[in-house]
C-alpha atoms as a PDB file:
ATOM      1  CA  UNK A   1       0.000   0.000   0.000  1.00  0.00           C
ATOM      2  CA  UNK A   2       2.651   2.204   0.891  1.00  0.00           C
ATOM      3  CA  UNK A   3       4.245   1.920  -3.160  1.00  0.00           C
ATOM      4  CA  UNK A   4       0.573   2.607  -4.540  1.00  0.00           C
ATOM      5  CA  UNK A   5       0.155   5.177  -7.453  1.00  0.00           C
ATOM      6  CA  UNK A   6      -2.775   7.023  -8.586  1.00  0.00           C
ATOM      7  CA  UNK A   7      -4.792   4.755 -10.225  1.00  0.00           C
ATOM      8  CA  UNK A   8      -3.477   1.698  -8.746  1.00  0.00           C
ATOM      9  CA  UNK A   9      -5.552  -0.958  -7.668  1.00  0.00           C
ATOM     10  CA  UNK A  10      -4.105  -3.434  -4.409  1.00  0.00           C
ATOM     11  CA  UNK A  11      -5.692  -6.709  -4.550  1.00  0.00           C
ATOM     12  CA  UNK A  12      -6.132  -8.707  -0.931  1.00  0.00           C
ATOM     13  CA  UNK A  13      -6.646 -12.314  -1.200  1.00  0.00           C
ATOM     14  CA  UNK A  14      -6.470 -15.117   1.103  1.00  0.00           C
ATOM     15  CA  UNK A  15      -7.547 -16.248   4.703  1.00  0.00           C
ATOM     16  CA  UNK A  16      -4.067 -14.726   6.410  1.00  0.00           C
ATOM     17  CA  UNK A  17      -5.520 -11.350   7.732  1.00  0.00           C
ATOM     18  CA  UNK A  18      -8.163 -11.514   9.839  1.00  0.00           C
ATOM     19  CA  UNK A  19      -6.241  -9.492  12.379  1.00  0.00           C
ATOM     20  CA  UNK A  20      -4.781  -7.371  10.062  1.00  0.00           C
ATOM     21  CA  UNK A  21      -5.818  -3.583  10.518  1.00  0.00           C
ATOM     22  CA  UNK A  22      -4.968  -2.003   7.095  1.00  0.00           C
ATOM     23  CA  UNK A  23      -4.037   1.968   7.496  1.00  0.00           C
ATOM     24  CA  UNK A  24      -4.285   4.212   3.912  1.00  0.00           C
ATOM     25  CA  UNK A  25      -1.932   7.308   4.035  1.00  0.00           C
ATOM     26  CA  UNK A  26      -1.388   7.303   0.318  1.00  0.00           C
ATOM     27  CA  UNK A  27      -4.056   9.464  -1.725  1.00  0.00           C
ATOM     28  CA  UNK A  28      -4.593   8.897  -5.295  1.00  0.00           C
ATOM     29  CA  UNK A  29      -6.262  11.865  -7.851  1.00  0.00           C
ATOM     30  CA  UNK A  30      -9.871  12.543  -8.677  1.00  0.00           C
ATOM     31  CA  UNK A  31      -9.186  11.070 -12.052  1.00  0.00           C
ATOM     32  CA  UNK A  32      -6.880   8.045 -10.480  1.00  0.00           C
ATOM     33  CA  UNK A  33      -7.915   6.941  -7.516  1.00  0.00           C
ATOM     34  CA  UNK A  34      -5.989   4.577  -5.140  1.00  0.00           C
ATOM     35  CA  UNK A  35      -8.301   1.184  -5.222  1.00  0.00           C
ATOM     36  CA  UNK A  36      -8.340  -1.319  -2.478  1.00  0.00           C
ATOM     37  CA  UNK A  37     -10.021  -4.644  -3.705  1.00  0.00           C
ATOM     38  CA  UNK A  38     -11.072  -6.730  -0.806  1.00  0.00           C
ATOM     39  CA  UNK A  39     -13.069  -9.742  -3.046  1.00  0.00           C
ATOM     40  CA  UNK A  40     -14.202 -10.763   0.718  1.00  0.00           C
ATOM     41  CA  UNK A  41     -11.067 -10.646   2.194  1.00  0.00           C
ATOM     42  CA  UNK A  42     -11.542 -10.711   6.484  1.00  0.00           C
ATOM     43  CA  UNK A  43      -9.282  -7.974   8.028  1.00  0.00           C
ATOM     44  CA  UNK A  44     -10.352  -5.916  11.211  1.00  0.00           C
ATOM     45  CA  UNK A  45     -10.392  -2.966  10.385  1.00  0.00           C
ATOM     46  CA  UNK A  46      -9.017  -0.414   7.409  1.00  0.00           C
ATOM     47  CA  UNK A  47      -7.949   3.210   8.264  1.00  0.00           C
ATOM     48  CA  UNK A  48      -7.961   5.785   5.490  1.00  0.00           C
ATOM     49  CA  UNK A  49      -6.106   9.007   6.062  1.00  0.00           C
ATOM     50  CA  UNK A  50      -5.694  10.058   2.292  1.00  0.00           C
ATOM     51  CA  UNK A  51      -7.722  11.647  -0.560  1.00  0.00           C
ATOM     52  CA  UNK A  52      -9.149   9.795  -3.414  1.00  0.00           C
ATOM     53  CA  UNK A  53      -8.976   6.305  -2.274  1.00  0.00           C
ATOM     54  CA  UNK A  54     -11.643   3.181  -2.772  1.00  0.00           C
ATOM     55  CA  UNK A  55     -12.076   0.562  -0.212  1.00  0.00           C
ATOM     56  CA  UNK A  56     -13.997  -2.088  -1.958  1.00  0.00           C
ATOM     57  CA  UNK A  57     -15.053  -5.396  -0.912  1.00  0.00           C
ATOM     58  CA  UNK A  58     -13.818  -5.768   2.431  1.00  0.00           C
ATOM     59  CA  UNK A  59     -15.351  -7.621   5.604  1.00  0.00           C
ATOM     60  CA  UNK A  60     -14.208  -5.734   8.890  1.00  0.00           C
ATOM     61  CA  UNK A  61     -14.810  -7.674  11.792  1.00  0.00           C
ATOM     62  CA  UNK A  62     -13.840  -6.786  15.632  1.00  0.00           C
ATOM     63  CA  UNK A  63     -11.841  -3.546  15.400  1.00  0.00           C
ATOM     64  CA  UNK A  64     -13.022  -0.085  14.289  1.00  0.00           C
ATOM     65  CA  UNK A  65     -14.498  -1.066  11.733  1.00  0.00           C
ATOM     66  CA  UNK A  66     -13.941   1.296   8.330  1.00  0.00           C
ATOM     67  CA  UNK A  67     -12.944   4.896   9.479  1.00  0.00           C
ATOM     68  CA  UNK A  68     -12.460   7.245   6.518  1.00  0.00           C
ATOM     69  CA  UNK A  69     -10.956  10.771   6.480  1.00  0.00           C
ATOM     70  CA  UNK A  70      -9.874  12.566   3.504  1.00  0.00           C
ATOM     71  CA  UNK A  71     -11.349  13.884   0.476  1.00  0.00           C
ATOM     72  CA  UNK A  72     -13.140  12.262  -2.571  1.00  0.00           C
ATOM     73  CA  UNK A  73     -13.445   8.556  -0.797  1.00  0.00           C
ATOM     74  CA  UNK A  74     -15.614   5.992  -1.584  1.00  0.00           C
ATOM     75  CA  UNK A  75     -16.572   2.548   0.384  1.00  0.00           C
ATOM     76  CA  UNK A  76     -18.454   0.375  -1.484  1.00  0.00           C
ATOM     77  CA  UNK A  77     -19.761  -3.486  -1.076  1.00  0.00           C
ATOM     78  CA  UNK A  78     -18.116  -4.143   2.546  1.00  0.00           C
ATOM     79  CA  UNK A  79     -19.140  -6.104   5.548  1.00  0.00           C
ATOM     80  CA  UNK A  80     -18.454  -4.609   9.079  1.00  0.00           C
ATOM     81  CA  UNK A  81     -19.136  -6.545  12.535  1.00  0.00           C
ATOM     82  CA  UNK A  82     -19.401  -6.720  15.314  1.00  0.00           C
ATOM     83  CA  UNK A  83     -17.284  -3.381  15.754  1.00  0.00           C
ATOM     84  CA  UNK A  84     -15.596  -1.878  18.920  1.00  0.00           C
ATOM     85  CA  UNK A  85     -17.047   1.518  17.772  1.00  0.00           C
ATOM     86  CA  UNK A  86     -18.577   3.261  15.220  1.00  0.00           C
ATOM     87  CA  UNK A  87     -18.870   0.444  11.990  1.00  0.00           C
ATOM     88  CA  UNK A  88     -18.304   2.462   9.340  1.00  0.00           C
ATOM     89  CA  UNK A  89     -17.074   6.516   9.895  1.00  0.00           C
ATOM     90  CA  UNK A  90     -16.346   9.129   7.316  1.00  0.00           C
ATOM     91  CA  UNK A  91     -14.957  12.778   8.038  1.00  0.00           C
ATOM     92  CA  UNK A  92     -14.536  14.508   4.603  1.00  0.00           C
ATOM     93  CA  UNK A  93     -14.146  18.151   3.326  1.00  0.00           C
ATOM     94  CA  UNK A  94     -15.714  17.263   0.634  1.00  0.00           C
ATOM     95  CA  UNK A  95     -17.309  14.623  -2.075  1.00  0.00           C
ATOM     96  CA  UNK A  96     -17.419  11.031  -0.626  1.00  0.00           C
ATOM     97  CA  UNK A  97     -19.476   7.968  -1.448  1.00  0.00           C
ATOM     98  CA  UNK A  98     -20.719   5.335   1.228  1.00  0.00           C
ATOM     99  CA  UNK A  99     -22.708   2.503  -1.310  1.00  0.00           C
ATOM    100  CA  UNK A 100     -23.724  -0.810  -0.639  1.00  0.00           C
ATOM    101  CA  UNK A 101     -22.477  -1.669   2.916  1.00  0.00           C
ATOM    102  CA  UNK A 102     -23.759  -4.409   4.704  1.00  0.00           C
ATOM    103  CA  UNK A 103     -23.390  -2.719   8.666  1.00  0.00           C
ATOM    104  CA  UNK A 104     -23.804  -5.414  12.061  1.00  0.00           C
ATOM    105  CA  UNK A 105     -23.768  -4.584  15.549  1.00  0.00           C
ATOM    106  CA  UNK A 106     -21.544  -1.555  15.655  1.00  0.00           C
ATOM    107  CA  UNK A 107     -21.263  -0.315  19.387  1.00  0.00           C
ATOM    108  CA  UNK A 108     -22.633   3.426  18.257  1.00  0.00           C
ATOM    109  CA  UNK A 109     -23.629   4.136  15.163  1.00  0.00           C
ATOM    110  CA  UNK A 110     -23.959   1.871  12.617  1.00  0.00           C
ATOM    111  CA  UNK A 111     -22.703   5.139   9.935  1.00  0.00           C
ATOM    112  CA  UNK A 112     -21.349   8.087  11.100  1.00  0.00           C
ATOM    113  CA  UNK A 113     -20.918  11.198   8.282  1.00  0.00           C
ATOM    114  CA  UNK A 114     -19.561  14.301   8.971  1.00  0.00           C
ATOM    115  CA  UNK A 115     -17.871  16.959   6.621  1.00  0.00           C
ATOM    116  CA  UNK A 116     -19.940  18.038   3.028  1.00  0.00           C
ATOM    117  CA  UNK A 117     -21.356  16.617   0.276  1.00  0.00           C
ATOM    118  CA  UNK A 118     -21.141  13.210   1.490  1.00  0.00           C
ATOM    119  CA  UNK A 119     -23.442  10.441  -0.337  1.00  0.00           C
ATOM    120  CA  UNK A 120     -25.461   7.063   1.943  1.00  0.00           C
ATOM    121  CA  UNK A 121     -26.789   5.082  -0.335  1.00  0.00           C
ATOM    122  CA  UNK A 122     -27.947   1.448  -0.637  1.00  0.00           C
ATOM    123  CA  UNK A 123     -26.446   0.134   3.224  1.00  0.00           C
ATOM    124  CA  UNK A 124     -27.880  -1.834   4.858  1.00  0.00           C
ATOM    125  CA  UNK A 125     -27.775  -1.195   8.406  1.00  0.00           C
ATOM    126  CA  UNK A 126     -28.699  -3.377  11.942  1.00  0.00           C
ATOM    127  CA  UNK A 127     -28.142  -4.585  15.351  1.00  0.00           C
ATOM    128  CA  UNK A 128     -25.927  -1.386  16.702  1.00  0.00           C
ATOM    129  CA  UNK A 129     -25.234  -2.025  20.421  1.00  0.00           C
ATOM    130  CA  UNK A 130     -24.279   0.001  23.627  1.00  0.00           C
ATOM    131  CA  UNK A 131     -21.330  -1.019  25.157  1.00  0.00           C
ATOM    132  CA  UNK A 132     -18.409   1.734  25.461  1.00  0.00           C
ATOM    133  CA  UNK A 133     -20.570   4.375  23.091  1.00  0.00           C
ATOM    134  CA  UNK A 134     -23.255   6.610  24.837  1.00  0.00           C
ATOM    135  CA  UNK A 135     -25.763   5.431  22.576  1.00  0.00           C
ATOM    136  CA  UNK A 136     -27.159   2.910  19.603  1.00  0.00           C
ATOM    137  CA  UNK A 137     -28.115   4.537  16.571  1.00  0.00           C
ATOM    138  CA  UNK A 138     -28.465   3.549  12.557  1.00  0.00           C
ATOM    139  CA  UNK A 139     -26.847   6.909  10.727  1.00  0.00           C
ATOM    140  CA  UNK A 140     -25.947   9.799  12.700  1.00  0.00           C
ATOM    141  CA  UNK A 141     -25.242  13.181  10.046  1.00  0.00           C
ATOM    142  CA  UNK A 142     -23.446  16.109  10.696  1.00  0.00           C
ATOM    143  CA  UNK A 143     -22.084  18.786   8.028  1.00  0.00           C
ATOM    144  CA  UNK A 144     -23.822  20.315   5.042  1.00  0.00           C
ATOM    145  CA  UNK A 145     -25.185  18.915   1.945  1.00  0.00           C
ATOM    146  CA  UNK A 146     -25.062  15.095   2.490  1.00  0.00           C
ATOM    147  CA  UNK A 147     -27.492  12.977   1.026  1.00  0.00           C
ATOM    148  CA  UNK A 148     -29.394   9.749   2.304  1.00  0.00           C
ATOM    149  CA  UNK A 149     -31.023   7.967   0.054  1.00  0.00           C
ATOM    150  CA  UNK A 150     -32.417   3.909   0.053  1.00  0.00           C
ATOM    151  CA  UNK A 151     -30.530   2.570   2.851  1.00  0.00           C
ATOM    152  CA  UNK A 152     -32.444  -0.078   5.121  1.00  0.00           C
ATOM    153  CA  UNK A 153     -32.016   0.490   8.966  1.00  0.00           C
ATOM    154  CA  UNK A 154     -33.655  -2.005  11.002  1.00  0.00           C
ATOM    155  CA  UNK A 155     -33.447  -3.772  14.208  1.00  0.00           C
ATOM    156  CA  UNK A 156     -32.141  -1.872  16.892  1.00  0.00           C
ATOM    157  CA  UNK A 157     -33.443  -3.043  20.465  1.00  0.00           C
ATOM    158  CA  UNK A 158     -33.948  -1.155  24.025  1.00  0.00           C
ATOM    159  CA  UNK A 159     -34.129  -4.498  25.623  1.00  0.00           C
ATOM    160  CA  UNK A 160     -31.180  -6.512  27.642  1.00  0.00           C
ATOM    161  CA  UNK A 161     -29.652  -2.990  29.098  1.00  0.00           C
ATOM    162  CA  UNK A 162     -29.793  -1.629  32.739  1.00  0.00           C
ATOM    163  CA  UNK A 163     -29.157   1.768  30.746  1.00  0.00           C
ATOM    164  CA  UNK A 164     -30.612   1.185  27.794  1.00  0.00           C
ATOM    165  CA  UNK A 165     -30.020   3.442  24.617  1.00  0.00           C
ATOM    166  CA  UNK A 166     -32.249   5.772  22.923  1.00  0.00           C
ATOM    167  CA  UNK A 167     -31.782   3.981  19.308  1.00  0.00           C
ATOM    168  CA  UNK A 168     -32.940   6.498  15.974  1.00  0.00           C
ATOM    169  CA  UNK A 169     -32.534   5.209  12.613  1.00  0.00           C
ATOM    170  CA  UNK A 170     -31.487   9.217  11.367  1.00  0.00           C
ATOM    171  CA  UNK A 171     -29.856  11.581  14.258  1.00  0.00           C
ATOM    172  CA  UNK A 172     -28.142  14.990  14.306  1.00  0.00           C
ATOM    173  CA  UNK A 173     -27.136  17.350  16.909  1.00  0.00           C
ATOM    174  CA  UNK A 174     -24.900  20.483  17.051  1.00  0.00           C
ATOM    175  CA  UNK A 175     -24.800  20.685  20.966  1.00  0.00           C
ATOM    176  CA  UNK A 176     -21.532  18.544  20.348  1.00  0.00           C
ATOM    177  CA  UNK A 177     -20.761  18.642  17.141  1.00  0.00           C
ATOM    178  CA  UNK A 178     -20.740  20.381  13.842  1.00  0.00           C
ATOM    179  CA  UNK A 179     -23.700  22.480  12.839  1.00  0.00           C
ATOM    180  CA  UNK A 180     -25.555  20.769  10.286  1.00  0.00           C
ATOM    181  CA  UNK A 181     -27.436  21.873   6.798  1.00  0.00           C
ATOM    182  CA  UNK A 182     -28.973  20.923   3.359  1.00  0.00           C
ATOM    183  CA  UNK A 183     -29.405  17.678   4.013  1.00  0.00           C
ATOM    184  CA  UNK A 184     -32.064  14.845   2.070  1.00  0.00           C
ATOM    185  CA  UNK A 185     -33.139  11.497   3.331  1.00  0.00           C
ATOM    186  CA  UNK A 186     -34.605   9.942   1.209  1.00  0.00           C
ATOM    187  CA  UNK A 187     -36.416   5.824  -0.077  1.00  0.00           C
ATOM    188  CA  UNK A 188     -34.855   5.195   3.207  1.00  0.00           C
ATOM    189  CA  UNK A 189     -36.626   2.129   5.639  1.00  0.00           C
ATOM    190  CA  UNK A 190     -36.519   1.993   8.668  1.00  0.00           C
ATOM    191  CA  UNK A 191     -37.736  -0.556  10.684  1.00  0.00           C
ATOM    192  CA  UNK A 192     -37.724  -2.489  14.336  1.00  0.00           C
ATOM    193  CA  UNK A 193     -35.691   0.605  16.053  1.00  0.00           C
ATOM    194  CA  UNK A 194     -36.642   1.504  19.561  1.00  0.00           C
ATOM    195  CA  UNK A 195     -37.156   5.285  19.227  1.00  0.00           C
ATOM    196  CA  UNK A 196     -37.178   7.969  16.721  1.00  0.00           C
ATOM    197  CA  UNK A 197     -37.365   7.113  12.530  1.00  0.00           C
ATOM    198  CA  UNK A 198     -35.443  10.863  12.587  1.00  0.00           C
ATOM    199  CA  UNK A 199     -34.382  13.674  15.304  1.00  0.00           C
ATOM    200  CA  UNK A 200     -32.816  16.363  14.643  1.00  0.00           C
ATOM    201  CA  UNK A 201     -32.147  19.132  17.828  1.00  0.00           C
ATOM    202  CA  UNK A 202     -30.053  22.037  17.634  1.00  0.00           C
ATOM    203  CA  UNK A 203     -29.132  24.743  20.169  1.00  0.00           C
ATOM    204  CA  UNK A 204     -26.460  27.391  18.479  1.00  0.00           C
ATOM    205  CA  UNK A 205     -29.535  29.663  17.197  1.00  0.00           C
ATOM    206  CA  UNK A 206     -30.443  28.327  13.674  1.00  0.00           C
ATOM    207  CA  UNK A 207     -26.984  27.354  12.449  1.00  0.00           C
ATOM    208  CA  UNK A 208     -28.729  23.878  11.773  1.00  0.00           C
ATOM    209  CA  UNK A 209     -31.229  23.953   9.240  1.00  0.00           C
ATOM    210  CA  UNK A 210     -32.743  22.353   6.146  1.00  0.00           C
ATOM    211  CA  UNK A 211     -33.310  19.092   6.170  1.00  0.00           C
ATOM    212  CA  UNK A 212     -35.633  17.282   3.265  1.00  0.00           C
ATOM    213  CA  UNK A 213     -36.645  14.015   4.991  1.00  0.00           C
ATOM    214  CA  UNK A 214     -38.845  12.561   2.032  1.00  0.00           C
ATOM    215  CA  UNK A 215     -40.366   9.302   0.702  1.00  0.00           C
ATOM    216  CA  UNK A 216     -39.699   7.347   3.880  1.00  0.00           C
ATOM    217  CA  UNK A 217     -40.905   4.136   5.496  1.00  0.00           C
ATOM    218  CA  UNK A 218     -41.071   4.113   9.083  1.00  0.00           C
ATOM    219  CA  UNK A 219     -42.124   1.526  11.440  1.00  0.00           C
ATOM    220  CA  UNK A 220     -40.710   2.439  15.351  1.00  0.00           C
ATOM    221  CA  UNK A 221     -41.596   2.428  18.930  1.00  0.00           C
ATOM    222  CA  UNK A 222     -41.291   6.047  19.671  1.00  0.00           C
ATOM    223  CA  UNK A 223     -44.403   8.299  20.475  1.00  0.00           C
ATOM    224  CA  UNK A 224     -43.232  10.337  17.804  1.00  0.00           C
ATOM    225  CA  UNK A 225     -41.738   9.181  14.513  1.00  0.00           C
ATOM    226  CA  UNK A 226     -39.685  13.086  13.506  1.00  0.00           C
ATOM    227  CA  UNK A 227     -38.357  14.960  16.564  1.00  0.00           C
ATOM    228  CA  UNK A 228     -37.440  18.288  16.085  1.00  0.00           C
ATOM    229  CA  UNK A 229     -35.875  20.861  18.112  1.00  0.00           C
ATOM    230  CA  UNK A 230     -34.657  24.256  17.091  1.00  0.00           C
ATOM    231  CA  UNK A 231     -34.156  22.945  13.387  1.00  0.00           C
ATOM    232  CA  UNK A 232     -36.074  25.248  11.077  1.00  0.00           C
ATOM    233  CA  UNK A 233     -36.813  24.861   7.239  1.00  0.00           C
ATOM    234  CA  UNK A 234     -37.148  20.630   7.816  1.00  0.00           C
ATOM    235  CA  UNK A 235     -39.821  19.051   4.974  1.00  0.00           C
ATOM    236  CA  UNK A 236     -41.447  16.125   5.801  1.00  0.00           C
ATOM    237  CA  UNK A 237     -43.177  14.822   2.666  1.00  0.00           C
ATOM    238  CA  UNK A 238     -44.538  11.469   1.185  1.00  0.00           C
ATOM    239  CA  UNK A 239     -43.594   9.528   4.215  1.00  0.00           C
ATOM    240  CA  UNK A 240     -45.202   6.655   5.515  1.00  0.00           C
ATOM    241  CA  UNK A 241     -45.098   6.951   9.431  1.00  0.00           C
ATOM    242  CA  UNK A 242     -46.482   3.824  11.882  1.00  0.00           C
ATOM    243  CA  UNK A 243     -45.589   2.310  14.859  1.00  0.00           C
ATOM    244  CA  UNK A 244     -47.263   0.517  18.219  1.00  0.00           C
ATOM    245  CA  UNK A 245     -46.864   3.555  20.613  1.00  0.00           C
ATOM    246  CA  UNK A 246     -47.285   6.873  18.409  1.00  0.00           C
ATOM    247  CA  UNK A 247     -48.511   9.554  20.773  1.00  0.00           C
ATOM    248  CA  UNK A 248     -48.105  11.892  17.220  1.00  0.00           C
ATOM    249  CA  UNK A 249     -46.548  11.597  13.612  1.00  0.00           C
ATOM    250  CA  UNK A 250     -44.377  14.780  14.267  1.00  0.00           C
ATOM    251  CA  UNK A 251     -42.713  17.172  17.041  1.00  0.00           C
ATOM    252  CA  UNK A 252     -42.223  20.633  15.986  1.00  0.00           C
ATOM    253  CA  UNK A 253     -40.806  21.655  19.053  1.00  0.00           C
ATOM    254  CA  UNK A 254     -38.682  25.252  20.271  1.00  0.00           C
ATOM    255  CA  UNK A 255     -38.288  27.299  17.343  1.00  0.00           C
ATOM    256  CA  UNK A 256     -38.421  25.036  14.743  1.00  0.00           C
ATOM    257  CA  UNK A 257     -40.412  27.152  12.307  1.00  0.00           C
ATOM    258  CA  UNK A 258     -40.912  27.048   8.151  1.00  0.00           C
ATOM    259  CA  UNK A 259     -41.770  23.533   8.870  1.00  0.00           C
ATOM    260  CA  UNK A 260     -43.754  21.302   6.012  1.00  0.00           C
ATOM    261  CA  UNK A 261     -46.049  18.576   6.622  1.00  0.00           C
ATOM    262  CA  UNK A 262     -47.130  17.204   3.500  1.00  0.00           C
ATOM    263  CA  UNK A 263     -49.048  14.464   2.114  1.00  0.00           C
ATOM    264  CA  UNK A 264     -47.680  12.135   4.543  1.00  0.00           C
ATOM    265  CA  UNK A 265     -49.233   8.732   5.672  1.00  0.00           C
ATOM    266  CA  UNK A 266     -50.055   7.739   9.069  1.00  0.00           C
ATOM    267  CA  UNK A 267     -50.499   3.934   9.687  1.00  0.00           C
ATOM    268  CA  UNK A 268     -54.070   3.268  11.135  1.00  0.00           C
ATOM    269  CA  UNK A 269     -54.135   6.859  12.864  1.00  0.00           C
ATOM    270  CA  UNK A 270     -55.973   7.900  15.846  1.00  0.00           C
ATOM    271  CA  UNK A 271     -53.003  10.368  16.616  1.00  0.00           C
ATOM    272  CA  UNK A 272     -52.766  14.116  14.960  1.00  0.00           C
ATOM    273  CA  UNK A 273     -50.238  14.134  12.664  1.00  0.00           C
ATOM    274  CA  UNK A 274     -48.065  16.332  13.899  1.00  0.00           C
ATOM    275  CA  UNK A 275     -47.632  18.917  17.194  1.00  0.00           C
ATOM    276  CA  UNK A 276     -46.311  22.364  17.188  1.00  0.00           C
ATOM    277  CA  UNK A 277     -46.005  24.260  19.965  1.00  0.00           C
ATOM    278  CA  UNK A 278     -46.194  28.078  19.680  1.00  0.00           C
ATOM    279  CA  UNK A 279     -43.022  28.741  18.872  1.00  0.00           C
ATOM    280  CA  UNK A 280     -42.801  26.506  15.827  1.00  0.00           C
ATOM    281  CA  UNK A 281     -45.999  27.628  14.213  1.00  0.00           C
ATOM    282  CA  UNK A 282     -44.534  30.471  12.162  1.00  0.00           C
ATOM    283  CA  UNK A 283     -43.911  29.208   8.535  1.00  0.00           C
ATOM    284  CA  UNK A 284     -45.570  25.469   9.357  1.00  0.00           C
ATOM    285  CA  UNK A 285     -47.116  24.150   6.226  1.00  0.00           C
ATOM    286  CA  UNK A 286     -49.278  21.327   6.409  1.00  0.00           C
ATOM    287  CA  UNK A 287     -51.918  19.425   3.959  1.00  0.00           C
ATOM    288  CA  UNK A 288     -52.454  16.342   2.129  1.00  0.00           C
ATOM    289  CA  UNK A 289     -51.923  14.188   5.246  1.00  0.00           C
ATOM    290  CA  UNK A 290     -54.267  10.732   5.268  1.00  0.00           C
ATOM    291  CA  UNK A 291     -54.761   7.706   7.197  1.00  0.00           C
ATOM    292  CA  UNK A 292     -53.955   4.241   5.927  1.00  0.00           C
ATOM    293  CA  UNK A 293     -54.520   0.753   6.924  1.00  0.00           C
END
């Protein structure tokens, strides 16, 4: 790895390194990127600290799973397990591709993106765990102009815990971390998770904002399937929301005004669709909402 070129592709074969952890500091070009070709190859882990590299193929099992930083990366068609933190992370200034990922029982987040203009697509995403992370989540997003789009997060259980998590299939939060706008979620399912399909809460006055959280299915055990706090400008359209405990569809809650509520679907009802309180009214557009079966 450390002779790679641009445009170079290092093949991995064999059964000799499951307890390999592979580290990337060589960056390739936006034309020529650096290729890493797993074919299925077991390592632990792979560390990328370069621009313009492709980590293909791969399954990570028992150490940090895939951790990305750099510009212009792309992991595509890898397996992480059963991961000591966070499966699959990528900090990026810019341009960065997470497709086809097969994500199991990361203690965190399954996917964690922070940085801009960073593409989720196609992952599939289940069983994240608490154990030395504060929480258990699917895809956490921080950063401006990412998009989520047909990823499948399911299965992610309160039970078994004296401190149990508070599991989401989408999160973001700027109490901690980076403020976060522009951002759609989209043909996304999520399914089986213990709390929230999406919540987004912000405190640094309005520096989070814009989030297009469309086409959705959502099946959870939340009393609320969107949570938001202080996040203005945040469309929810052509979702379809459901789950045993719903209290309400959506929380507009603390300033979260310019909200839309539109022509979503609300499995077998008997809840309002959404709360506001008064602060979040300004702006709120809402119609087209139905019941379903």
């Amino acid at each position: 790895m450390d002779r790679a070129a641009p445009g170079d592709v290092v093949c991995f074969s064999g059964a000799g390194m499951a307890d390999a952890d592979l580290v990337v500091r060589k960056s390739g070009t936006e034309q020529a990127p650096i290729t890493l070709r797993g074919a299925g190859v077991a390592v632990r882990s792979v560390q990328v600290k370069a621009d313009h590299v492709v980590v293909d193929g791969f399954t990570a099992e028992g150490g940090v799973g895939l951790q990305l930083q750099g510009n212009g990366l792309t992991a595509r068609g890898n397996t992480v397990r059963n991961t000591t933190t966070d499966a699959i992370s990528c900090d990026t200034r810019r341009d960065s591709l997470l497709d086809h990922n097969t994500v199991v029982r990361a203690d965190g987040s399954g996917i964690l993106i922070s940085g801009e203009r960073i593409t989720v697509q196609r992952n599939d995403v289940s069983g994240s765990v608490k154990k030395n992370s504060g929480d258990a989540d699917g895809i956490r997003f921080f950063g401006q102009g990412h998009r989520i789009a047909d990823n499948i997060v399911h299965d992610i259980s309160m039970d078994g815990y004296s401190d149990p998590p508070h599991p989401d299939c989408f999160q973001t939060f700027d109490n901690s971390a980076p403020s976060t706008s522009d951002i759609t979620i989209s043909g996304n399912r999520c399914t089986g998770v213990g709390q929230q399909c999406l919540i987004a809460t912000a405190v640094q006055a309005h520096q989070s904002h814009g989030i297009h959280f469309v086409g959705n299915i959502c099946s959870i055990g939340a009393s609320q399937a969107v949570l938001l706090e202080w996040f203005p400008d945040v469309e929810v359209r052509d979702n379809q929301i459901g789950g045993t405990k719903l209290e309400r569809g959506i929380s507009l809650m603390n300033g979260s005004v310019n909200g839309k509520v539109v022509n979503n679907r609300f499995v077998r009802g008997g809840y309002p669709f959404f709360e506001a309180d008064d602060s979040s009214k300004p702006g709120l557009q809402h119609q087209g909402n139905t019941v379903i079966d």
